[in-house]
N, C-alpha and C. Protein backbone atom coordinates (compact mmCIF):
# COMPACT_ATOMS: atom_id res chain seq x y z
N UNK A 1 55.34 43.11 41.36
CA UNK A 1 54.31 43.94 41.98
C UNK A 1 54.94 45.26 42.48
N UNK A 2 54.29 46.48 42.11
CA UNK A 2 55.05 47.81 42.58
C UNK A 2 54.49 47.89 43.77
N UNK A 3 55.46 48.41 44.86
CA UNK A 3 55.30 48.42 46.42
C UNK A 3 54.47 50.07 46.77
N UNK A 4 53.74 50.13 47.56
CA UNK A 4 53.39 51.11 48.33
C UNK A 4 54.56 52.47 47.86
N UNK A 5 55.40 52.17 48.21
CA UNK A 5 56.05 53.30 48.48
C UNK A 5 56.79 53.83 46.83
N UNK A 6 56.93 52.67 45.78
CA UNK A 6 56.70 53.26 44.86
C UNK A 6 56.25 53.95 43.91
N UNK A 7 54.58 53.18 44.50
CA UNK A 7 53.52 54.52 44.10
C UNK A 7 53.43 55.82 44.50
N UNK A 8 53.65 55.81 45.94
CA UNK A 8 54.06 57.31 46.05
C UNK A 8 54.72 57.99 45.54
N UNK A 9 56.01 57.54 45.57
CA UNK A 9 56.83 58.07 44.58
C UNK A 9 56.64 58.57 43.06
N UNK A 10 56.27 57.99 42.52
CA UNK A 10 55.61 57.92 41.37
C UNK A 10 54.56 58.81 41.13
N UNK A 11 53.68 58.67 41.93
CA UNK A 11 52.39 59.90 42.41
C UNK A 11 53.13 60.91 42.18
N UNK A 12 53.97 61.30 43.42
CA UNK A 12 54.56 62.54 44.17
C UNK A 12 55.24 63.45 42.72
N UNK A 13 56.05 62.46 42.18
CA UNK A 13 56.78 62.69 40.69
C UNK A 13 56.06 63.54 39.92
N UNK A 14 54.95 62.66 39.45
CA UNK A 14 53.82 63.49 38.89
C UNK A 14 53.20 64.53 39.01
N UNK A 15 52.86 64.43 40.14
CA UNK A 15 52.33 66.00 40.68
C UNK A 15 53.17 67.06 40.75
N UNK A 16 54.89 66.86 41.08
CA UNK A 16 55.41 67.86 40.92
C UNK A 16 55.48 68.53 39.53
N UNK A 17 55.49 67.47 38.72
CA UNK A 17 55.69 68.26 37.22
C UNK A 17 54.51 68.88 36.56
N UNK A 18 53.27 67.98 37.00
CA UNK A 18 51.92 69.52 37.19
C UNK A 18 52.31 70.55 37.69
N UNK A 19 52.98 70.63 39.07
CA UNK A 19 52.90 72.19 39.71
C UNK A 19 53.88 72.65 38.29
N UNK A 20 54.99 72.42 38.23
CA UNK A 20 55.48 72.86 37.52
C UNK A 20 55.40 73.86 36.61
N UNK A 21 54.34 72.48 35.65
CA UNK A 21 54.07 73.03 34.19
C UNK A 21 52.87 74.15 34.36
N UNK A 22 52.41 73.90 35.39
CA UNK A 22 51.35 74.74 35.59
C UNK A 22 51.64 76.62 36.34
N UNK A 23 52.99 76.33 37.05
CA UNK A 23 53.35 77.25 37.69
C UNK A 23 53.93 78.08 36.08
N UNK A 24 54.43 77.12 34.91
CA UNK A 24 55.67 77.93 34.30
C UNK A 24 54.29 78.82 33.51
N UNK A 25 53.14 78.14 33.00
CA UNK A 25 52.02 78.34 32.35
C UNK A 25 51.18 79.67 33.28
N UNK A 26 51.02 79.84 34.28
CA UNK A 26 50.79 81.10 35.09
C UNK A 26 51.82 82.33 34.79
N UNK A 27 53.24 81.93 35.13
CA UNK A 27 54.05 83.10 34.64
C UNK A 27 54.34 83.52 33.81
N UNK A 28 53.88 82.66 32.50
CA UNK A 28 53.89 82.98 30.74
C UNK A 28 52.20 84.37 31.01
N UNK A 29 51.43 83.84 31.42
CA UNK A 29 50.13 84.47 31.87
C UNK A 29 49.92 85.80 32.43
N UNK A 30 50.93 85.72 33.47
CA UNK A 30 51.33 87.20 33.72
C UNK A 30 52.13 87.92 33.31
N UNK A 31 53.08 87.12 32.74
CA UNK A 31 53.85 87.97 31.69
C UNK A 31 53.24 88.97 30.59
N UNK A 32 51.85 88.03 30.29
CA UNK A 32 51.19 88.48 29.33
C UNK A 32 50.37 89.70 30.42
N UNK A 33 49.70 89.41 30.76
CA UNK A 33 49.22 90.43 31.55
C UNK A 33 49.85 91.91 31.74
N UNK A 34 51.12 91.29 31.98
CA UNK A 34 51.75 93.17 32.34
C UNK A 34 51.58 93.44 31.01
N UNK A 35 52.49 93.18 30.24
CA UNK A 35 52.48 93.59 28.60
C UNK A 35 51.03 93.73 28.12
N UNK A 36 50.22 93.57 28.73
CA UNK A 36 49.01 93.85 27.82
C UNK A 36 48.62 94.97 27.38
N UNK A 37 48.16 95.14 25.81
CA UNK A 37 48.14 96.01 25.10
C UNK A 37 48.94 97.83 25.65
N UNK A 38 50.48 97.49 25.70
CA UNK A 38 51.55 98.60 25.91
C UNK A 38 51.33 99.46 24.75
N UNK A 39 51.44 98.50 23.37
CA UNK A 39 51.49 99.30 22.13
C UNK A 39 50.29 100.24 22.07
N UNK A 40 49.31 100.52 22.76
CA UNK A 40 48.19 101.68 23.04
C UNK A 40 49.22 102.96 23.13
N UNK A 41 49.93 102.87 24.30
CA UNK A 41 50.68 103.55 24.90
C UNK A 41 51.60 104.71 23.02
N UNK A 42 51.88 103.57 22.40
CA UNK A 42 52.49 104.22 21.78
C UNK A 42 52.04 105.13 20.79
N UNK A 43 53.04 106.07 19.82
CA UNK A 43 52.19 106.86 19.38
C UNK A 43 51.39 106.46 17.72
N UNK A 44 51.71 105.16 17.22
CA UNK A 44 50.77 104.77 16.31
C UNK A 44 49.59 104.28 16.66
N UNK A 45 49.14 104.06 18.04
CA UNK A 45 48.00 104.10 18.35
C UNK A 45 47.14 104.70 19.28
N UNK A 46 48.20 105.26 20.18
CA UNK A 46 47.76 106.43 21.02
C UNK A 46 46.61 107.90 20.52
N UNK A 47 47.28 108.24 19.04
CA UNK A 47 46.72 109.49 18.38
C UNK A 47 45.22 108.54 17.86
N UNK A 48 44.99 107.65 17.93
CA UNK A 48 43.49 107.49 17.52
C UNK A 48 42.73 106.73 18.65
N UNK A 49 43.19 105.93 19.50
CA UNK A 49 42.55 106.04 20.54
C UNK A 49 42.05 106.71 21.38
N UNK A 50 42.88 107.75 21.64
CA UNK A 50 42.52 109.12 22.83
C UNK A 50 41.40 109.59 22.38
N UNK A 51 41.18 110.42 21.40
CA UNK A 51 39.62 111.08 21.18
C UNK A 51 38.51 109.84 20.93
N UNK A 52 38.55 108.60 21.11
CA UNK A 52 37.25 108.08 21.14
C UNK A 52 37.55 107.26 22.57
N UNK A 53 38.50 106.97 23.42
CA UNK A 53 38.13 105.68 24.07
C UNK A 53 37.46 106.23 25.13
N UNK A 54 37.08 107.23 25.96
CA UNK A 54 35.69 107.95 26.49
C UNK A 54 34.51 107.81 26.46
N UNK A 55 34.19 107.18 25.13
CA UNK A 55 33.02 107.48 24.68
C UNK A 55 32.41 105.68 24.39
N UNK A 56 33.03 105.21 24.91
CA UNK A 56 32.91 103.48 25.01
C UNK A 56 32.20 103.09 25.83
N UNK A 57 31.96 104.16 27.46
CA UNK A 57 31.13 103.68 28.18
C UNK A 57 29.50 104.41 27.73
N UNK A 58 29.35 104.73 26.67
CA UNK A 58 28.01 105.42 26.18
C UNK A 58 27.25 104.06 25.25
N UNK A 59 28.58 103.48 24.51
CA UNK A 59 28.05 102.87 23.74
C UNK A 59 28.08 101.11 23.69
N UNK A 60 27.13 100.77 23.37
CA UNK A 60 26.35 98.93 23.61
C UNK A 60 28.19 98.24 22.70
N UNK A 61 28.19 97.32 22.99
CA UNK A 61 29.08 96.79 22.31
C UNK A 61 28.74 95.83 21.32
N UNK A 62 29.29 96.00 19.96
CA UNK A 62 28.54 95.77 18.93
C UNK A 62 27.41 96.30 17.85
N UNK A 63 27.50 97.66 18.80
CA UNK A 63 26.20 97.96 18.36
C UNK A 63 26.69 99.15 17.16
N UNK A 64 25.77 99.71 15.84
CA UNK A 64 26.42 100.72 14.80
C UNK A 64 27.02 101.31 15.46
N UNK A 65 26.89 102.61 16.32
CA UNK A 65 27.74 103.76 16.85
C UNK A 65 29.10 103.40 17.39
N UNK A 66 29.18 101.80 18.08
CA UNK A 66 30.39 101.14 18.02
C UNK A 66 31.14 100.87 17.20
N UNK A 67 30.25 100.15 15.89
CA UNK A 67 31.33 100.26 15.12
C UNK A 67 31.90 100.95 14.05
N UNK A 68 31.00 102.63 13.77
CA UNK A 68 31.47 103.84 13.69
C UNK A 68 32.88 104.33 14.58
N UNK A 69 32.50 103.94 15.83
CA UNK A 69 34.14 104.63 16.58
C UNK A 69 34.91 103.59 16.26
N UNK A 70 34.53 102.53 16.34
CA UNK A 70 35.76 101.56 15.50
C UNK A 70 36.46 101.88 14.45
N UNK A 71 35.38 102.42 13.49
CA UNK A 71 36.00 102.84 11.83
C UNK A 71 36.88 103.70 12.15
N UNK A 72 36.60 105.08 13.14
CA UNK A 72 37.40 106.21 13.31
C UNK A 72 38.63 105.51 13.83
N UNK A 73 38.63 105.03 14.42
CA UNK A 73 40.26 104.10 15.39
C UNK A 73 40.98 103.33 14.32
N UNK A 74 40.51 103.12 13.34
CA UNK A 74 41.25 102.34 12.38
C UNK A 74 42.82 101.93 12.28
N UNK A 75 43.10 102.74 11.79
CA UNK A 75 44.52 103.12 11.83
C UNK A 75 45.01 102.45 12.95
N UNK A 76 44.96 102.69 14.59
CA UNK A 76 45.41 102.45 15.32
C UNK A 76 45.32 100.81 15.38
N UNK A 77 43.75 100.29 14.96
CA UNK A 77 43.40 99.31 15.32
C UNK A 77 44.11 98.31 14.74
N UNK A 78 44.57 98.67 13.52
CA UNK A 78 44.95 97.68 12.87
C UNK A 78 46.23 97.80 13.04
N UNK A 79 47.05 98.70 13.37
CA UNK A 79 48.35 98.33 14.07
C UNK A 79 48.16 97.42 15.28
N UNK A 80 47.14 97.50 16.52
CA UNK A 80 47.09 97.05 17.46
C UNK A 80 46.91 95.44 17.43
N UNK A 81 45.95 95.21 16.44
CA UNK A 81 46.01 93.68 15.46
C UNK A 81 47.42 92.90 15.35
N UNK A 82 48.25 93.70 14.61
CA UNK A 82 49.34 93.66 13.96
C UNK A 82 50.30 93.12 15.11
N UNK A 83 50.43 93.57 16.52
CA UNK A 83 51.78 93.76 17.01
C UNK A 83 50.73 92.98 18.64
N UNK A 84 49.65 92.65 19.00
CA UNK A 84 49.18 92.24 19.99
C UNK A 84 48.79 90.81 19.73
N UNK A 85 49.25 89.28 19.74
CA UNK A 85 48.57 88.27 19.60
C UNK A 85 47.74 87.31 19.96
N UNK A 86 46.91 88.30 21.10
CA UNK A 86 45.57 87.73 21.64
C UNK A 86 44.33 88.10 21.07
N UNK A 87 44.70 88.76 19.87
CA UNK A 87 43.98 89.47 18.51
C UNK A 87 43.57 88.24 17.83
N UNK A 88 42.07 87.32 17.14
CA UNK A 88 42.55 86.53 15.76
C UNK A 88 42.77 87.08 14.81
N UNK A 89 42.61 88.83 14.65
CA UNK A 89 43.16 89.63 13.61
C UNK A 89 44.38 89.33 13.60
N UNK A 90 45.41 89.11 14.57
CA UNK A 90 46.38 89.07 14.25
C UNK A 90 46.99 87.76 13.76
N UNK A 91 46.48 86.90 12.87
CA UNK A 91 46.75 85.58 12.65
C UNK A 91 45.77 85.24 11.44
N UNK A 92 46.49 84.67 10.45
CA UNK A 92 46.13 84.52 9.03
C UNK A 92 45.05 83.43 9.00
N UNK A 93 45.00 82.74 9.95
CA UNK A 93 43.99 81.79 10.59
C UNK A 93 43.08 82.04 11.47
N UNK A 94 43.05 83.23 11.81
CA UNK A 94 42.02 83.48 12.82
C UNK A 94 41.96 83.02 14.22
N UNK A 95 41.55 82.87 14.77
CA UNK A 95 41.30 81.88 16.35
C UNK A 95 42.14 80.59 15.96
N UNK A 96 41.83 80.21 14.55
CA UNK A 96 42.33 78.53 15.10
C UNK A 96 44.08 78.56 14.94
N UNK A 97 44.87 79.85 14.26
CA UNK A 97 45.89 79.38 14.72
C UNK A 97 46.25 80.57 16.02
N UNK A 98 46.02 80.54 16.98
CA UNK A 98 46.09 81.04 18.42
C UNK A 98 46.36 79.57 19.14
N UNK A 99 47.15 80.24 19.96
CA UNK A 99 47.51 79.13 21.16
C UNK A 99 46.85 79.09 22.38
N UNK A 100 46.83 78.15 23.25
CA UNK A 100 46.24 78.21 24.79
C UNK A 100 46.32 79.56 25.22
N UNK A 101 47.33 80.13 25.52
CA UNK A 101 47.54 81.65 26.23
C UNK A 101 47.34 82.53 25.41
N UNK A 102 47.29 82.59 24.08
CA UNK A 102 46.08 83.43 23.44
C UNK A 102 45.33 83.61 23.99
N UNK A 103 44.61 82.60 23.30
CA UNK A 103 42.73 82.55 24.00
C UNK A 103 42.60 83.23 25.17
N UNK A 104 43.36 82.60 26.32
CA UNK A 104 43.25 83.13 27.57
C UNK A 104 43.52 84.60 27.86
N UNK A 105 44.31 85.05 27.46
CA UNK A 105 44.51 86.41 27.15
C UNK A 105 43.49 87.06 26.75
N UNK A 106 42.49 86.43 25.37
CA UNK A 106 42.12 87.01 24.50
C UNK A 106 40.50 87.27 25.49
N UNK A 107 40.34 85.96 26.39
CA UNK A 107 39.05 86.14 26.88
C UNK A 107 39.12 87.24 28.16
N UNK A 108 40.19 86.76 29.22
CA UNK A 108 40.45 88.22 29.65
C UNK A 108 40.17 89.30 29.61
N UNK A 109 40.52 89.92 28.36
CA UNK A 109 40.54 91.28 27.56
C UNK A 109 39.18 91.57 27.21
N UNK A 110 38.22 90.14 26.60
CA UNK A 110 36.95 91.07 26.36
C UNK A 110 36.59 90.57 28.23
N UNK A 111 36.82 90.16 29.01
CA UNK A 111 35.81 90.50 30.19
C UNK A 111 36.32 91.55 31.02
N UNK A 112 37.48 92.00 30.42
CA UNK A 112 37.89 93.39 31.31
C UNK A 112 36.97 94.72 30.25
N UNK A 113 36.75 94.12 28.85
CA UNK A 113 36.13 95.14 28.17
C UNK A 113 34.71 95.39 28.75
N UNK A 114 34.28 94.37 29.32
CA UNK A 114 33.01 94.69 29.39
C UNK A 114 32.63 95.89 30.47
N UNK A 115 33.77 96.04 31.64
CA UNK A 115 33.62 97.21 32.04
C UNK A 115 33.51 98.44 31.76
N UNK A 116 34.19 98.47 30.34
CA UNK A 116 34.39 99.75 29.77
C UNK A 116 33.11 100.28 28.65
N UNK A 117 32.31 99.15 28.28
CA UNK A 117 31.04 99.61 27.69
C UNK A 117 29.98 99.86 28.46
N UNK A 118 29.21 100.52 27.66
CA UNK A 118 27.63 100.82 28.11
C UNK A 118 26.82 99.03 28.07
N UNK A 119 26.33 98.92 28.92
CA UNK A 119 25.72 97.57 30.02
C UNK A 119 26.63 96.50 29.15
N UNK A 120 28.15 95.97 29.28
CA UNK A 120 28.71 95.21 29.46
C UNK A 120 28.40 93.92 29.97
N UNK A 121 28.63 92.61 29.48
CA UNK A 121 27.88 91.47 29.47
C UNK A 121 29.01 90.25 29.15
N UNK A 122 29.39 89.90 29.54
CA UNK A 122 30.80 89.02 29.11
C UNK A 122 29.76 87.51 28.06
N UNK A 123 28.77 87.71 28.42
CA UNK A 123 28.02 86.25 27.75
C UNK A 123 27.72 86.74 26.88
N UNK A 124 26.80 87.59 26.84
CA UNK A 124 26.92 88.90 25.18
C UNK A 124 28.26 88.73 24.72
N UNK A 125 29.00 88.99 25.17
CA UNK A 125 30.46 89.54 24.08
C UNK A 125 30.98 87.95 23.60
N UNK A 126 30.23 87.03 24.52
CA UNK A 126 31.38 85.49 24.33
C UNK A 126 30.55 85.11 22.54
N UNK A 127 29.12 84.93 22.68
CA UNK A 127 27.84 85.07 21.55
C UNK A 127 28.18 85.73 20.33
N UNK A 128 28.52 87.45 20.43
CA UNK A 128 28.80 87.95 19.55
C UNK A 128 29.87 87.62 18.95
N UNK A 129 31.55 87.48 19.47
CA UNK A 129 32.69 87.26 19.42
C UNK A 129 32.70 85.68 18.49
N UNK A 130 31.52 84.93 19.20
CA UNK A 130 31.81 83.65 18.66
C UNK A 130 31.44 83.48 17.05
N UNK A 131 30.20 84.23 16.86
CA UNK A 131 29.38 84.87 15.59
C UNK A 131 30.98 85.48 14.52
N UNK A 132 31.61 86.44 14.97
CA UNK A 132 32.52 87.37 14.78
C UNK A 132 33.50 86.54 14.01
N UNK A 133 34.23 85.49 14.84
CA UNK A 133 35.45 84.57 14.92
C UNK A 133 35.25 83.76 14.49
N UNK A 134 34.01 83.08 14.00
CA UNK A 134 33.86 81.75 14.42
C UNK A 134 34.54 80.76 14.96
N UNK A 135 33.73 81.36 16.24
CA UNK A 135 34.51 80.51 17.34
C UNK A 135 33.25 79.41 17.65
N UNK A 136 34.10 77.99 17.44
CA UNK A 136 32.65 76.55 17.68
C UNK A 136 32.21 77.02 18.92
N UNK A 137 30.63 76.13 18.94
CA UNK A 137 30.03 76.28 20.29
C UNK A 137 30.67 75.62 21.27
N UNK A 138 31.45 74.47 20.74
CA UNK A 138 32.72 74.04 22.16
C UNK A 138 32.64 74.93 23.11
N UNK A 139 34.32 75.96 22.19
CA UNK A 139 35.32 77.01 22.81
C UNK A 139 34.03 78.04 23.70
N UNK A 140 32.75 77.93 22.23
CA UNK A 140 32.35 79.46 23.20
C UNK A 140 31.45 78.50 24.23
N UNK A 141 31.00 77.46 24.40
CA UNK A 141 30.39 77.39 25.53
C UNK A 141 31.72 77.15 27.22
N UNK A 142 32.78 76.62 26.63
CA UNK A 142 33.85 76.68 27.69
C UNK A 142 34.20 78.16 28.27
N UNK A 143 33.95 79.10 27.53
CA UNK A 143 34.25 80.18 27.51
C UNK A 143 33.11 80.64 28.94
N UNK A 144 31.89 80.40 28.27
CA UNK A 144 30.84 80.71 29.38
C UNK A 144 30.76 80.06 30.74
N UNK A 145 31.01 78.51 30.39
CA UNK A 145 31.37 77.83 31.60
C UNK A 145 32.20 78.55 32.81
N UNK A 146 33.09 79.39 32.11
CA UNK A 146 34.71 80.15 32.76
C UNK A 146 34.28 81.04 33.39
């Protein structure tokens, strides 16, 4: 029979290696965070971002005139694909080969986007995105849950 005090032990054990894994899984998170999309910064995507990203809070997301300034950003975009992997552009699989801190990253990014469009909607963008990606109604209803 295991005693009282081995269960604690045992408990206590456990839980530390949650904080743990969970603490190391936060600082992978912010890691990502600072680094987030730097390569803007640079100049293969800097020269096509600058003259349109202004003009993002005019326009619906998703909508033609969006993805007209999309076409114009090209170039950049698809470097930004290329070298950022909270992208499923950037993965020959799309969403499904992305990892946990992808995703998380990836959802992040559109709910920080939604500030930057004209009437921004993170449940809109989760709908469209999911349409986009096909992403199952699982992920995108966890997504909304979030």
């Amino acid at each position: 029979m295991i005693n009282y005090f081995t269960h604690h032990l045992g408990t206590t054990k456990h839980k530390m290696l949650v904080l743990f894994y969970c603490v190391k899984f936060a600082l992978k998170l912010i890691a990502r965070g600072i680094k987030h999309d730097n390569s803007k910064y640079g100049e293969k995507e800097a020269k096509y971002f600058i003259p349109e990203i202004h003009l993002l809070k005019t326009l619906d997301y998703g909508s033609d005139k969006y993805k007209e300034s999309l076409a114009r950003i090209g170039p950049g975009i698809e470097h930004h694909y290329e070298t950022n992997r909270h992208h499923p552009e950037h993965f020959d699989g799309g969403i499904n080969d992305m990892g946990l801190i992808d995703l998380i990253e990836m959802f992040m990014d559109w709910k920080a986007a939604t500030k930057r469009t004209k009437n921004g909607d993170i449940t809109k963008s989760i709908e469209h995105n999911a349409q986009r990606f096909s992403i199952g109604r699982r992920l995108a209803n966890i997504m909304k849950n979030s």
